[in-house]
C-alpha atoms as a PDB file:
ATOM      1  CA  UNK A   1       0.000   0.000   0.000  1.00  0.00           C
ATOM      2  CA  UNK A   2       2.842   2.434   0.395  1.00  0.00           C
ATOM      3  CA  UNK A   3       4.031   2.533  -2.855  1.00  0.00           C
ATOM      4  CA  UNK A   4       1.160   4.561  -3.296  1.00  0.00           C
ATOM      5  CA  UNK A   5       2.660   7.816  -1.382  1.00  0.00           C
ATOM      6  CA  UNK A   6       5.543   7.642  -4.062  1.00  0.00           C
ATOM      7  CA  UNK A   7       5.179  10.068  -6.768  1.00  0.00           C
ATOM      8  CA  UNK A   8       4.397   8.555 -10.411  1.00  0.00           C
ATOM      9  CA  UNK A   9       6.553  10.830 -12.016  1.00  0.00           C
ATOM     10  CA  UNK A  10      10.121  12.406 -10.572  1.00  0.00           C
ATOM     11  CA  UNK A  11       9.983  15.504  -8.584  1.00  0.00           C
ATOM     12  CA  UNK A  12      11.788  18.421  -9.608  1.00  0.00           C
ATOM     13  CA  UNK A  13      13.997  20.032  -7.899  1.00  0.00           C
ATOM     14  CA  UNK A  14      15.875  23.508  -8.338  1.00  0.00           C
ATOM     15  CA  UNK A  15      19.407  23.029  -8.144  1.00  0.00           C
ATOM     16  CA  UNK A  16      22.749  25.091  -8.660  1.00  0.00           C
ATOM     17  CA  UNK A  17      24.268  24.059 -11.502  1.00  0.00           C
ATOM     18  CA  UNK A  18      27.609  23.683 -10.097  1.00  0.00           C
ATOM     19  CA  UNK A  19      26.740  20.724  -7.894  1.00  0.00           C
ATOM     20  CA  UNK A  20      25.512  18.834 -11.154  1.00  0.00           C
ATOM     21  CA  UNK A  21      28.831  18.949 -11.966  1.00  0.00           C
ATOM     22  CA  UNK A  22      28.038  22.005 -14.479  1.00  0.00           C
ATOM     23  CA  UNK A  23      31.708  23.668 -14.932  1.00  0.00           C
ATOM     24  CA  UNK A  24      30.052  27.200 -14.487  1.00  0.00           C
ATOM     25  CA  UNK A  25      31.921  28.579 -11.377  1.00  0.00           C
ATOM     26  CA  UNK A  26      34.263  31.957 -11.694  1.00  0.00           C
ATOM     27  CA  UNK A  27      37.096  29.417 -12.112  1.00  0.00           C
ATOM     28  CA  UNK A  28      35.959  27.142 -14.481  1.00  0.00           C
ATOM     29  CA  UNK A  29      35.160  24.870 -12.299  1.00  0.00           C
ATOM     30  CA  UNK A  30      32.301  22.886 -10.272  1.00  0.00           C
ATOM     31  CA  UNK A  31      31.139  21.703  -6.944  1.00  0.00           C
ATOM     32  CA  UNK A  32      29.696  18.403  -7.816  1.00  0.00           C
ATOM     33  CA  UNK A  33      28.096  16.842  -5.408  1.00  0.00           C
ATOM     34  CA  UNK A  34      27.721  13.150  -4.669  1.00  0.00           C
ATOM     35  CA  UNK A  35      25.039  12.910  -3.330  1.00  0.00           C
ATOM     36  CA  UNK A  36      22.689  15.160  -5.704  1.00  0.00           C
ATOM     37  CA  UNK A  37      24.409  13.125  -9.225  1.00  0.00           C
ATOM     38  CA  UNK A  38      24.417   9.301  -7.999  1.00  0.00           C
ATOM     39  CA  UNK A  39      21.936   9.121  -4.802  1.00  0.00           C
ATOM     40  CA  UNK A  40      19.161  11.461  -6.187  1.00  0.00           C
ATOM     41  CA  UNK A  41      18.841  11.580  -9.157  1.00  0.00           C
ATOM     42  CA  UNK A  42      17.189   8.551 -10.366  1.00  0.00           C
ATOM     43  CA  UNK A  43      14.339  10.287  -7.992  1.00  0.00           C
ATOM     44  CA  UNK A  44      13.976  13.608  -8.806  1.00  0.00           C
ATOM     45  CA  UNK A  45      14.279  15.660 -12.447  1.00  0.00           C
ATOM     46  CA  UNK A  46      16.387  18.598 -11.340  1.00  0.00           C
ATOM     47  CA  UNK A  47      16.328  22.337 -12.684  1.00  0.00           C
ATOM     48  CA  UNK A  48      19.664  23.570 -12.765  1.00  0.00           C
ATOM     49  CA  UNK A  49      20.583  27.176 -12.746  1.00  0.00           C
ATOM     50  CA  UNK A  50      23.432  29.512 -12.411  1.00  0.00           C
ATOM     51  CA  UNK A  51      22.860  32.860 -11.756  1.00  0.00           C
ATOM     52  CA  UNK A  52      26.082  34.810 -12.371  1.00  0.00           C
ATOM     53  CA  UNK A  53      26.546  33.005 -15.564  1.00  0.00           C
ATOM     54  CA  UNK A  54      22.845  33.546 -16.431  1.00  0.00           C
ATOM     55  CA  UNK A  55      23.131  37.679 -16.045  1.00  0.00           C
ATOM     56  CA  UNK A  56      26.084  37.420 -18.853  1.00  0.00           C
ATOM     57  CA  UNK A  57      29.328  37.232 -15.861  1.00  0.00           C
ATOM     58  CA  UNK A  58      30.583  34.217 -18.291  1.00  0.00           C
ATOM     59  CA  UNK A  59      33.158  31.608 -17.628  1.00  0.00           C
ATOM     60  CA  UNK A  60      35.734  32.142 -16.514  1.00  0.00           C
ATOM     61  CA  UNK A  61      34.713  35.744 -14.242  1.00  0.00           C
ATOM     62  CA  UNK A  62      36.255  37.665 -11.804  1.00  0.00           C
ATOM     63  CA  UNK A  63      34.925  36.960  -8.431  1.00  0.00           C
ATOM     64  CA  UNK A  64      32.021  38.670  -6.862  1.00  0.00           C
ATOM     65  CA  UNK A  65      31.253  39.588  -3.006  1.00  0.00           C
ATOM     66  CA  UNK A  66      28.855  40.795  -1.140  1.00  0.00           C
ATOM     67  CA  UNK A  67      28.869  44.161   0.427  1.00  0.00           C
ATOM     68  CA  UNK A  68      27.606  46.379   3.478  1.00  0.00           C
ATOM     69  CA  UNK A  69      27.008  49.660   2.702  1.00  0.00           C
ATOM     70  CA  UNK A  70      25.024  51.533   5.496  1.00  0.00           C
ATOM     71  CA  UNK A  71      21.240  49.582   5.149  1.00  0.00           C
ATOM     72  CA  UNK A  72      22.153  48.219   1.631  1.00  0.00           C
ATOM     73  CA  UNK A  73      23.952  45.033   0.634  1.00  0.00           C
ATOM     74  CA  UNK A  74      25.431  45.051  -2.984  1.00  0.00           C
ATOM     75  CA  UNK A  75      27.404  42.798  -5.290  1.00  0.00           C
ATOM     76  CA  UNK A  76      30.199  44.427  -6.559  1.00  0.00           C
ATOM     77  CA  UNK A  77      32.855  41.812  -9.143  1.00  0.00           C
ATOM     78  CA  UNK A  78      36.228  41.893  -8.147  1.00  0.00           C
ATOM     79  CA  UNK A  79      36.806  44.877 -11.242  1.00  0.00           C
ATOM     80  CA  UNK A  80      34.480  46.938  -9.406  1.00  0.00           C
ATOM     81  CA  UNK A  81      31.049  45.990 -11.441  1.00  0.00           C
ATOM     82  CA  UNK A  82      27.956  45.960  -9.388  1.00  0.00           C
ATOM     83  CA  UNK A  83      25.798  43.693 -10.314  1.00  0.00           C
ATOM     84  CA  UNK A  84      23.198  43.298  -7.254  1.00  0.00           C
ATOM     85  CA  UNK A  85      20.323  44.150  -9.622  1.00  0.00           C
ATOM     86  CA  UNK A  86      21.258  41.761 -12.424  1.00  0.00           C
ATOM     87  CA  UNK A  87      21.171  39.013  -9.217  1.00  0.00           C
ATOM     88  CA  UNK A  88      18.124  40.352  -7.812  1.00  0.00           C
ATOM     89  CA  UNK A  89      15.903  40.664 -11.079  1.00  0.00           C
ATOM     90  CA  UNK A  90      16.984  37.401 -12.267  1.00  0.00           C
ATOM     91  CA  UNK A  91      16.154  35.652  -8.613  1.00  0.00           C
ATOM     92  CA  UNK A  92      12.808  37.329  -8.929  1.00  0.00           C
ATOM     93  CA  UNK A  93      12.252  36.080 -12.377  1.00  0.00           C
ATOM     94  CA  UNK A  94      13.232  32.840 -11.711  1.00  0.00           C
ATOM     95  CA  UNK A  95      10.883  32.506  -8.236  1.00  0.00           C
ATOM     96  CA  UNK A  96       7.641  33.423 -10.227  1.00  0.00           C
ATOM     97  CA  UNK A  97       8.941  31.182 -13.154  1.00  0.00           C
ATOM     98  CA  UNK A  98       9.451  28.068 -11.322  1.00  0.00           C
ATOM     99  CA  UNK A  99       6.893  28.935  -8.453  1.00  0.00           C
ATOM    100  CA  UNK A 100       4.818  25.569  -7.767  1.00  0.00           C
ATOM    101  CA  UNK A 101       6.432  24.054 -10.327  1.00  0.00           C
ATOM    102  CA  UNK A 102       9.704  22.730  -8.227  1.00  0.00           C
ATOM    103  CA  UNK A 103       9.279  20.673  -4.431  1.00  0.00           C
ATOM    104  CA  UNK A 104      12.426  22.199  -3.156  1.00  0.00           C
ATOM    105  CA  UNK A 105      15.604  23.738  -4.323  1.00  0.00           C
ATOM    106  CA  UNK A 106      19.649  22.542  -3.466  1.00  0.00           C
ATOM    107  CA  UNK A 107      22.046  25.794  -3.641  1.00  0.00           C
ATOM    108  CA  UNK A 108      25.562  25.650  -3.596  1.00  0.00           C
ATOM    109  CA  UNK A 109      26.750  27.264   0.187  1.00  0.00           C
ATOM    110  CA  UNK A 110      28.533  29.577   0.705  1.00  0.00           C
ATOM    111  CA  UNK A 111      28.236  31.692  -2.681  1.00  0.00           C
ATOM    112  CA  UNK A 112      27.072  35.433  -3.119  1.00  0.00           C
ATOM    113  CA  UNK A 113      24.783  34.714  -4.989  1.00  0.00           C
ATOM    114  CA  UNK A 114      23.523  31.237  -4.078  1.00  0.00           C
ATOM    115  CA  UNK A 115      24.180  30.650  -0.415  1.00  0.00           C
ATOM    116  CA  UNK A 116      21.203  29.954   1.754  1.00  0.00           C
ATOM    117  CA  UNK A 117      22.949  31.379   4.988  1.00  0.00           C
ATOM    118  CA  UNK A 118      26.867  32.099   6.565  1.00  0.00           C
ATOM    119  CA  UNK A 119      27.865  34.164   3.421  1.00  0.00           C
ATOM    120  CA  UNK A 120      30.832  36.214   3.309  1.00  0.00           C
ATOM    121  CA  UNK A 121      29.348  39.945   3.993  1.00  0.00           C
ATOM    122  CA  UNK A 122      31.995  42.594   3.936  1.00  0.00           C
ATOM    123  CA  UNK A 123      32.150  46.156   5.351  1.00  0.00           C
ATOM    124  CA  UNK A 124      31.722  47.794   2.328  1.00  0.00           C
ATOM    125  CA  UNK A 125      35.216  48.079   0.338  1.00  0.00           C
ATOM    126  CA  UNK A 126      37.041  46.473   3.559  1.00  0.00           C
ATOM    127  CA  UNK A 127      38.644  43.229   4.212  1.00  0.00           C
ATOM    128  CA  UNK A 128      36.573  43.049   7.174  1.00  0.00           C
ATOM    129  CA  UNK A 129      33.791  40.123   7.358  1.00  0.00           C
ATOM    130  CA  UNK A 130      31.165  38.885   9.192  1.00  0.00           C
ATOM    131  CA  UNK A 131      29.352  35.758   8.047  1.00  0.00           C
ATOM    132  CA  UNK A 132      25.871  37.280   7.925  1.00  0.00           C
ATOM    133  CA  UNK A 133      25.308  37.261   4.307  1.00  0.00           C
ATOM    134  CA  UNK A 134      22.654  35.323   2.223  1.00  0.00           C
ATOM    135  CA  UNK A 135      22.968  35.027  -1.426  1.00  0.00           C
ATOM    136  CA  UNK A 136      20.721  37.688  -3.645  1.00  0.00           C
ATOM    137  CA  UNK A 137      19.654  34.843  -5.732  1.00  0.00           C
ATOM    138  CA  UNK A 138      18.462  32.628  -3.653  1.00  0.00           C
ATOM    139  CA  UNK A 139      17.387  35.330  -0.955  1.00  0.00           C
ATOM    140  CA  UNK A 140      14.471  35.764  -3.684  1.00  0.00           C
ATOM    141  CA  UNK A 141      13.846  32.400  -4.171  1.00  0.00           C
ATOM    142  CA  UNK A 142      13.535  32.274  -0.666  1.00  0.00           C
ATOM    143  CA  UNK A 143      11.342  35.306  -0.331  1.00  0.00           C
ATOM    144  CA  UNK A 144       8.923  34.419  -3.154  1.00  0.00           C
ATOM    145  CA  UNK A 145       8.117  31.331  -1.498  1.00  0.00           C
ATOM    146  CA  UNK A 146       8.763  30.484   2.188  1.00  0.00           C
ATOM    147  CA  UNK A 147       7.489  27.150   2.618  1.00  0.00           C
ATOM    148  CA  UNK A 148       9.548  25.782  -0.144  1.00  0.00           C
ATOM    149  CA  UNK A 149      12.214  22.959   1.217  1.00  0.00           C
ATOM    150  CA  UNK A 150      15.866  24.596   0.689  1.00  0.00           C
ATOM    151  CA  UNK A 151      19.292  23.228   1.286  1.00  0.00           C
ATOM    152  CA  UNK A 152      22.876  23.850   1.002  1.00  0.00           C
ATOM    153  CA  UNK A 153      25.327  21.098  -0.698  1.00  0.00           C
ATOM    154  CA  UNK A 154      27.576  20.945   2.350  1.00  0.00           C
ATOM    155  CA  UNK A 155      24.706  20.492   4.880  1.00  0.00           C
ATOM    156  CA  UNK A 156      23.812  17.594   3.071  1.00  0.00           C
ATOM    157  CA  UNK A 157      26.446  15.923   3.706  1.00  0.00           C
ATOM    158  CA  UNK A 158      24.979  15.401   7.398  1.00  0.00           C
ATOM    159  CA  UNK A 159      22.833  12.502   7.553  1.00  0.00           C
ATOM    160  CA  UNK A 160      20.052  13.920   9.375  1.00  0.00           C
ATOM    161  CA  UNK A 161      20.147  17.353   8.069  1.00  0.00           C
ATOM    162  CA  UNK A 162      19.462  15.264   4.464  1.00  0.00           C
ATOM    163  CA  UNK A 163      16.945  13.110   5.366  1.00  0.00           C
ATOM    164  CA  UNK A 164      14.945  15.963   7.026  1.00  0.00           C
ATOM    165  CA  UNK A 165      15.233  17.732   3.493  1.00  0.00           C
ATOM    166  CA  UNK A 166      13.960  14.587   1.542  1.00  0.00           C
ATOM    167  CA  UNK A 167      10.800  14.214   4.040  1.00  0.00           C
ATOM    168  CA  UNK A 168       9.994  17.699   3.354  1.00  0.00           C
ATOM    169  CA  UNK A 169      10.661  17.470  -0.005  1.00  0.00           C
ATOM    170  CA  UNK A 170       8.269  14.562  -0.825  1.00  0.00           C
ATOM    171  CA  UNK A 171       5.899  16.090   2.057  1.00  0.00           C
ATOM    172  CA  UNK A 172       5.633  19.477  -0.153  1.00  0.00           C
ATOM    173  CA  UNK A 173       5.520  17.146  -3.127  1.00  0.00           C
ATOM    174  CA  UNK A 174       2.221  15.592  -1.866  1.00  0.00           C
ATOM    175  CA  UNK A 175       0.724  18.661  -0.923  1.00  0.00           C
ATOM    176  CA  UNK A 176       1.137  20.724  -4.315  1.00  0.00           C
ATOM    177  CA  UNK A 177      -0.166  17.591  -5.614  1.00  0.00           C
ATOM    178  CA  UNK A 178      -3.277  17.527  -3.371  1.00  0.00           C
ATOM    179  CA  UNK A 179      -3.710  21.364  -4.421  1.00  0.00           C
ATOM    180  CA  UNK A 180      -3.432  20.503  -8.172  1.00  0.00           C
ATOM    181  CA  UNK A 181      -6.208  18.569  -8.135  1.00  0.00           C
ATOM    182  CA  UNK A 182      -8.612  20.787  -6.211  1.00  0.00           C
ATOM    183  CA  UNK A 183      -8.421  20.893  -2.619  1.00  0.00           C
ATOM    184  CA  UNK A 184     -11.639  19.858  -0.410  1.00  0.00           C
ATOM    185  CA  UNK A 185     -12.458  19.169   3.185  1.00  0.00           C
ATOM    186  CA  UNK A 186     -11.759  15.531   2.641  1.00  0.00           C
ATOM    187  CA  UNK A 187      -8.876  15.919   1.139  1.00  0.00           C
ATOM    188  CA  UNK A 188      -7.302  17.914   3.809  1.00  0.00           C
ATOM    189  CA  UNK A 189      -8.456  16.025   6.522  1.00  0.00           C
ATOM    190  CA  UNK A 190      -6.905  12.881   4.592  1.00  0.00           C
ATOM    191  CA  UNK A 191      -3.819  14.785   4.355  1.00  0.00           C
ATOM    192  CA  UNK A 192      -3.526  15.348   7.554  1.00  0.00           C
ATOM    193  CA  UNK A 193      -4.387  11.908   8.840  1.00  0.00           C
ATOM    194  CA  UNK A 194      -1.421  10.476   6.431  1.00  0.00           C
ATOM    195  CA  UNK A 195       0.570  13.061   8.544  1.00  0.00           C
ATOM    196  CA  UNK A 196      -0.009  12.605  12.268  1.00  0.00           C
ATOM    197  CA  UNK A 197       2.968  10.224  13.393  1.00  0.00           C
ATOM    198  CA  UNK A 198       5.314  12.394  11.640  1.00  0.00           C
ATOM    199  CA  UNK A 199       4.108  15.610  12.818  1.00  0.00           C
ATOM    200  CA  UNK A 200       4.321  14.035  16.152  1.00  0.00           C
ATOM    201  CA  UNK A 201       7.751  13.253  15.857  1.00  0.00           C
ATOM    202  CA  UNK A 202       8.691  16.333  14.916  1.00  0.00           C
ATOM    203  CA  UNK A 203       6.896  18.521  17.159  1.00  0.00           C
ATOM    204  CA  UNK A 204       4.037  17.319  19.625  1.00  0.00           C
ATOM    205  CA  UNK A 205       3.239  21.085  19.703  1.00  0.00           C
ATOM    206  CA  UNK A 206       2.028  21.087  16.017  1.00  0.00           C
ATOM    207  CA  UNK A 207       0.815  17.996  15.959  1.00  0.00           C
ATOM    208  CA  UNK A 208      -2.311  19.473  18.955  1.00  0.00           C
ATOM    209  CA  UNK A 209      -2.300  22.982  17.321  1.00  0.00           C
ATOM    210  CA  UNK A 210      -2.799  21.638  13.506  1.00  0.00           C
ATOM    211  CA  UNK A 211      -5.381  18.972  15.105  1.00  0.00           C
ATOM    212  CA  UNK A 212      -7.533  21.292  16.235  1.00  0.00           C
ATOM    213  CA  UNK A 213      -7.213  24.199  13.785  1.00  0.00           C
ATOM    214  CA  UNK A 214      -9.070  21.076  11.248  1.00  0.00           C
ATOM    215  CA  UNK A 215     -11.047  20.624  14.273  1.00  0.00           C
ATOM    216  CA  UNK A 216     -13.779  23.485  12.651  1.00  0.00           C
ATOM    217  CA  UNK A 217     -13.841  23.629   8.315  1.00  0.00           C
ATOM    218  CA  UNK A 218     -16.882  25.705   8.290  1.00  0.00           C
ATOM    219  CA  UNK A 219     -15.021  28.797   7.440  1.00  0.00           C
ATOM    220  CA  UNK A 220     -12.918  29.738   4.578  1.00  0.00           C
ATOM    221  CA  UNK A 221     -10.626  26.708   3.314  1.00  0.00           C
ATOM    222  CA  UNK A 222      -8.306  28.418   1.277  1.00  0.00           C
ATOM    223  CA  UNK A 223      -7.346  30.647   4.093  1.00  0.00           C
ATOM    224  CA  UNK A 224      -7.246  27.649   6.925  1.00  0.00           C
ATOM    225  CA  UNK A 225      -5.503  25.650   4.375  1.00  0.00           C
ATOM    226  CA  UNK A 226      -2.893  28.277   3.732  1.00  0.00           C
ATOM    227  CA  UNK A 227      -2.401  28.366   7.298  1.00  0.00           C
ATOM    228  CA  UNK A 228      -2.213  24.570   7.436  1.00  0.00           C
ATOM    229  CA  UNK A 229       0.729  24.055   5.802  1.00  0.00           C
ATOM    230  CA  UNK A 230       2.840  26.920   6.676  1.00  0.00           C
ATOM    231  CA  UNK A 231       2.632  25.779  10.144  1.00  0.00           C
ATOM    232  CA  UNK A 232       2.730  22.371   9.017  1.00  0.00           C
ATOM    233  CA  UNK A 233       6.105  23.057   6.967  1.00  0.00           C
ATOM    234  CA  UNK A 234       7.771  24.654   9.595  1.00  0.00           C
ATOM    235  CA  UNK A 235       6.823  22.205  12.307  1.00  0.00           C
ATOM    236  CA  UNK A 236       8.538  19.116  10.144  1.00  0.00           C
ATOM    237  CA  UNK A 237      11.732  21.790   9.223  1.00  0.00           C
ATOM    238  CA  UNK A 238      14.358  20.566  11.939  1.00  0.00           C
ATOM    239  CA  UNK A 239      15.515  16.960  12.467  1.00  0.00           C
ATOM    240  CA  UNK A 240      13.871  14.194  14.849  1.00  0.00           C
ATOM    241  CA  UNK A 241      15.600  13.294  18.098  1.00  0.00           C
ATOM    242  CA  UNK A 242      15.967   9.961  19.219  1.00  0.00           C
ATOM    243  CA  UNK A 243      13.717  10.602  22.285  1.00  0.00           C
ATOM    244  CA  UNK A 244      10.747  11.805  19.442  1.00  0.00           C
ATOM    245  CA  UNK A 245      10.962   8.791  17.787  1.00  0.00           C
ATOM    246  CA  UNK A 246      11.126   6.749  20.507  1.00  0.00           C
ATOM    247  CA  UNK A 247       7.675   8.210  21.563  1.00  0.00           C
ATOM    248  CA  UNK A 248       6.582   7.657  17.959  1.00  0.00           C
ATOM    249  CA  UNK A 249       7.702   4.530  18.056  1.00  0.00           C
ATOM    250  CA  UNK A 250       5.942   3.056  21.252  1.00  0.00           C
ATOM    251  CA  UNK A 251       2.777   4.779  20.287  1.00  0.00           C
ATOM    252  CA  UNK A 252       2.809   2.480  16.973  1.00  0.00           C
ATOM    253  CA  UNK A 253       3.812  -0.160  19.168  1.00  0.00           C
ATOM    254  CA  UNK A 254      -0.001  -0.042  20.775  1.00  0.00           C
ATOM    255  CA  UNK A 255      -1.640  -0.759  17.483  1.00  0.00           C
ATOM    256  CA  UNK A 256      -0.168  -4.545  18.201  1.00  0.00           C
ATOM    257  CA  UNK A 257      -0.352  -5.289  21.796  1.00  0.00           C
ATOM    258  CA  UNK A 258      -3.404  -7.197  21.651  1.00  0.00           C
ATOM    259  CA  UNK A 259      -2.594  -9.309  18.776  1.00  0.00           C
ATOM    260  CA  UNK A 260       1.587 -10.191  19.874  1.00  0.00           C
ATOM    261  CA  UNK A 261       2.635 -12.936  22.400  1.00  0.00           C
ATOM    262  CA  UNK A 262       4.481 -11.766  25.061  1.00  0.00           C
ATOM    263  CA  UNK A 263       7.923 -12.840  23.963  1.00  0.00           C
ATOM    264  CA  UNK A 264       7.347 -10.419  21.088  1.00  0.00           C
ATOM    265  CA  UNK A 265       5.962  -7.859  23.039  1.00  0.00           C
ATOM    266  CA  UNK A 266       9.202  -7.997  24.946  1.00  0.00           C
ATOM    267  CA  UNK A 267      11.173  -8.492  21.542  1.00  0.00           C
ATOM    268  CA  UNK A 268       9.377  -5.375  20.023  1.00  0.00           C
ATOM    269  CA  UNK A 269      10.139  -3.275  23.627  1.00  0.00           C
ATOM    270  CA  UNK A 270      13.732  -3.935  23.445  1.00  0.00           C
ATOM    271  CA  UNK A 271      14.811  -3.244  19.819  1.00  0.00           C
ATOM    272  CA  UNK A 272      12.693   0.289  20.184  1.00  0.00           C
ATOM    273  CA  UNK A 273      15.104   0.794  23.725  1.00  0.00           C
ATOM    274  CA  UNK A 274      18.036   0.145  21.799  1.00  0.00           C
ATOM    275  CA  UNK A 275      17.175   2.543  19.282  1.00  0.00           C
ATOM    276  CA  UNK A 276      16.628   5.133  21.844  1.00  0.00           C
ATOM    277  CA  UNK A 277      20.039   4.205  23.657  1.00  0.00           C
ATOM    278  CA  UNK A 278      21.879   4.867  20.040  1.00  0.00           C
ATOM    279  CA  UNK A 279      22.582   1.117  19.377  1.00  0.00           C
ATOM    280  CA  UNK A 280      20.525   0.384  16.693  1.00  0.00           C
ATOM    281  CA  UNK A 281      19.530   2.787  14.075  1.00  0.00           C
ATOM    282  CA  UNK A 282      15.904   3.936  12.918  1.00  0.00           C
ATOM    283  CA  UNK A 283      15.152   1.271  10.145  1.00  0.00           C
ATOM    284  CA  UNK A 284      15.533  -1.798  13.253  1.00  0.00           C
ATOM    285  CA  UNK A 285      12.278  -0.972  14.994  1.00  0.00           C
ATOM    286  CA  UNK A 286      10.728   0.545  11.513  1.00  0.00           C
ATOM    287  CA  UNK A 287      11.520  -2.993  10.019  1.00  0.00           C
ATOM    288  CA  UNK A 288       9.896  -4.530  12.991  1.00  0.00           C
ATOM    289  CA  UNK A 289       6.589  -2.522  12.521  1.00  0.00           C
ATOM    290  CA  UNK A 290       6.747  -3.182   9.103  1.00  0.00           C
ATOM    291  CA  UNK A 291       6.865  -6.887   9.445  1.00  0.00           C
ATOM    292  CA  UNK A 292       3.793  -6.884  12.230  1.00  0.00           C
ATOM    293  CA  UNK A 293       1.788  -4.830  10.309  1.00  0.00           C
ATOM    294  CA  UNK A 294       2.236  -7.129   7.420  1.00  0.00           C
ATOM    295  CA  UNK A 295       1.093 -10.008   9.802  1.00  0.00           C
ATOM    296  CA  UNK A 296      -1.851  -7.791  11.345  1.00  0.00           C
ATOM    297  CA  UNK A 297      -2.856  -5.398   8.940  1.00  0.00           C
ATOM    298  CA  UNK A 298      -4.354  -1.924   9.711  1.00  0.00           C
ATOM    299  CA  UNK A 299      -5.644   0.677   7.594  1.00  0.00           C
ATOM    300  CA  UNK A 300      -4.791   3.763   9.555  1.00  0.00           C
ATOM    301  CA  UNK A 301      -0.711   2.579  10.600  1.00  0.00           C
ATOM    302  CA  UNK A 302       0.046   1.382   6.965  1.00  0.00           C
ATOM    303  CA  UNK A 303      -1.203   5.091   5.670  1.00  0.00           C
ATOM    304  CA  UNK A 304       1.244   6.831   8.106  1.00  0.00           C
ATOM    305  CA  UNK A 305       4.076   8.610   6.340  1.00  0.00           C
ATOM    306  CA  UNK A 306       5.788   8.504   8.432  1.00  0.00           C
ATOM    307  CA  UNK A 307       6.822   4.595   8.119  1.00  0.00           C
ATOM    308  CA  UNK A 308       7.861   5.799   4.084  1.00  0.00           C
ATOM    309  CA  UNK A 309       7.697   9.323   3.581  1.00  0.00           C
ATOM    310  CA  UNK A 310       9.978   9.049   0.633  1.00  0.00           C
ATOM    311  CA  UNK A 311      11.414   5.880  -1.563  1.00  0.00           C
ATOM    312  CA  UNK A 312      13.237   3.077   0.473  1.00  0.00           C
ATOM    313  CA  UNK A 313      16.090   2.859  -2.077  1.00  0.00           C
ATOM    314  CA  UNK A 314      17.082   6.237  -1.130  1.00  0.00           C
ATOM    315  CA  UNK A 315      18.680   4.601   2.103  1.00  0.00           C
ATOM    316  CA  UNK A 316      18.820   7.613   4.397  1.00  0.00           C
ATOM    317  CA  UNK A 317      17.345   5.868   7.709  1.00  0.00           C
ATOM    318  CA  UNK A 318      20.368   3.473   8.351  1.00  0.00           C
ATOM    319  CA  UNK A 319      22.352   6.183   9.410  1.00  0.00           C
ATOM    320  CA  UNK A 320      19.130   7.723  11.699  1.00  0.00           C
END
């Protein structure tokens, strides 16, 4: 029945073209990453962009930073060009272009014009730094649309920093597709219901609040919906401790009680204790629920996403 949560066709994902292994950088050059060519990409159609070659910089260019001058950050090109508003109207144009028409977006960190977060920001025309910076490219992409799952290359490198981008990825995947088709009551609720173990691992908080703000759809459901996911977006946005799952975990573990003997009972206990004392990873007591719920089947625990909320192949719970 899971294989139904998984999308029929890839999702697409923005991407800078540098980590494709694009050689766009100033230097010729590229960032490829791993990860994004050989894990991903059988899963996901990508959309790859480069903004500073896009505005006309070319390849090979002379460097560009970003700038603090007073309340305005610029771009200025290490011969003195500035060339913020080439970055900024091409990040706007690119937002409303690709706006519900990507699931997330990978940008290459550190880069004026692509980093998410940490970029180098100088004092204007010093060699004095902070790391305060965000990239005017992605800044708009950012702005435009909120919600939208973003990454850096070098955070995904950490394995749960990358499988909390994947969940959200396929999580925002589901929802634009839910919109596409016309959103109702029913269809909300549904989503929703599809949700509830993984909201509740990632924040009990939003799991109540979103609960009861579908509690009453009598008013306007384009406005609660709106409302929906932002909160639901940002409630799912930061990794799952141990101690969440765990909770997670046992709660599943009620949905069998009645129908294992004790030995498993005790069997079932144990593995989900050594998963919360760090010696066995995520998929051991996942596999285990997997396995009863093949053996006692039951509608509402097989729809949880949260047992597959992307493909298996991707691999990115052994390391949970």
């Amino acid at each position: 029945m899971y294989r139904d949560f998984i999308p029929k066709t890839k999702i697409r994902l923005g991407i800078s073209a540098c980590l494709l292994g694009e050689p766009v950088r100033f230097d010729g050059g590229h960032k490829r990453s791993a990860f994004c060519t050989d894990a991903l990409s059988d899963f996901v159609e990508y959309v790859p962009l480069c903004p500073e070659a896009a505005i006309g910089l070319g390849v090979p260019r002379p460097t560009i930073r970003l700038e603090q001058h007073d309340d305005q950050i610029i771009a200025t090109s290490a011969k003195g060009n500035d060339v913020t508003e080439a970055l900024v109207a091409y990040g706007k144009e690119q937002a409303v272009a690709l706006d519900q028409k990507i699931s997330g977006y990978i940008f290459c960190a550190k880069s004026p014009s692509c980093g998410m977060e940490r970029v180098k920001l100088y004092q204007g025309d010093s060699k004095m730094s902070t790391s305060d910076g965000i990239g005017l490219f992605s800044n708009e992409i950012m702005q435009h649309n909120p919600i939208l799952p973003v990454e850096e290359n070098g955070r995904l490198n950490d394995a749960l920093l990358r499988e909390n981008f994947i969940t959200r990825v396929y999580a925002y995947s589901h929802w634009q597709h839910v919109i596409a088709e016309g959103l109702t009551a029913g269809k909300l609720i549904e989503f929703h219901s599809q949700y509830k173990y993984l909201l509740m691992a990632h924040s009990l908080a939003a799991y109540k609040t979103l609960g009861q703000l579908l509690s009453d759809l009598s008013g306007d459901l384009q406005s609660l919906s709106e409302c929906y996911i932002v909160e639901f977006m940002r409630s799912i946005s930061k990794p799952v401790s141990r101690k969440a799952h765990t909770n997670v975990l046992q709660h599943l573990q009620g949905y069998f009680k009645n129908h294992l003997t004790s030995a498993q009972r005790q069997e079932f206990a144990k593995v989900i204790t050594d998963y919360r004392n760090g010696h066995l990873p995520l998929l051991a007591p996942l596999t285990l629920i997997r396995h009863f719920l093949a053996a006692y089947p039951d509608e509402y625990v097989a729809k949880q996403r949260y047992l597959h909320p992307y493909p298996d192949e991707l691999n990115l719970r052994y390391a949970l």
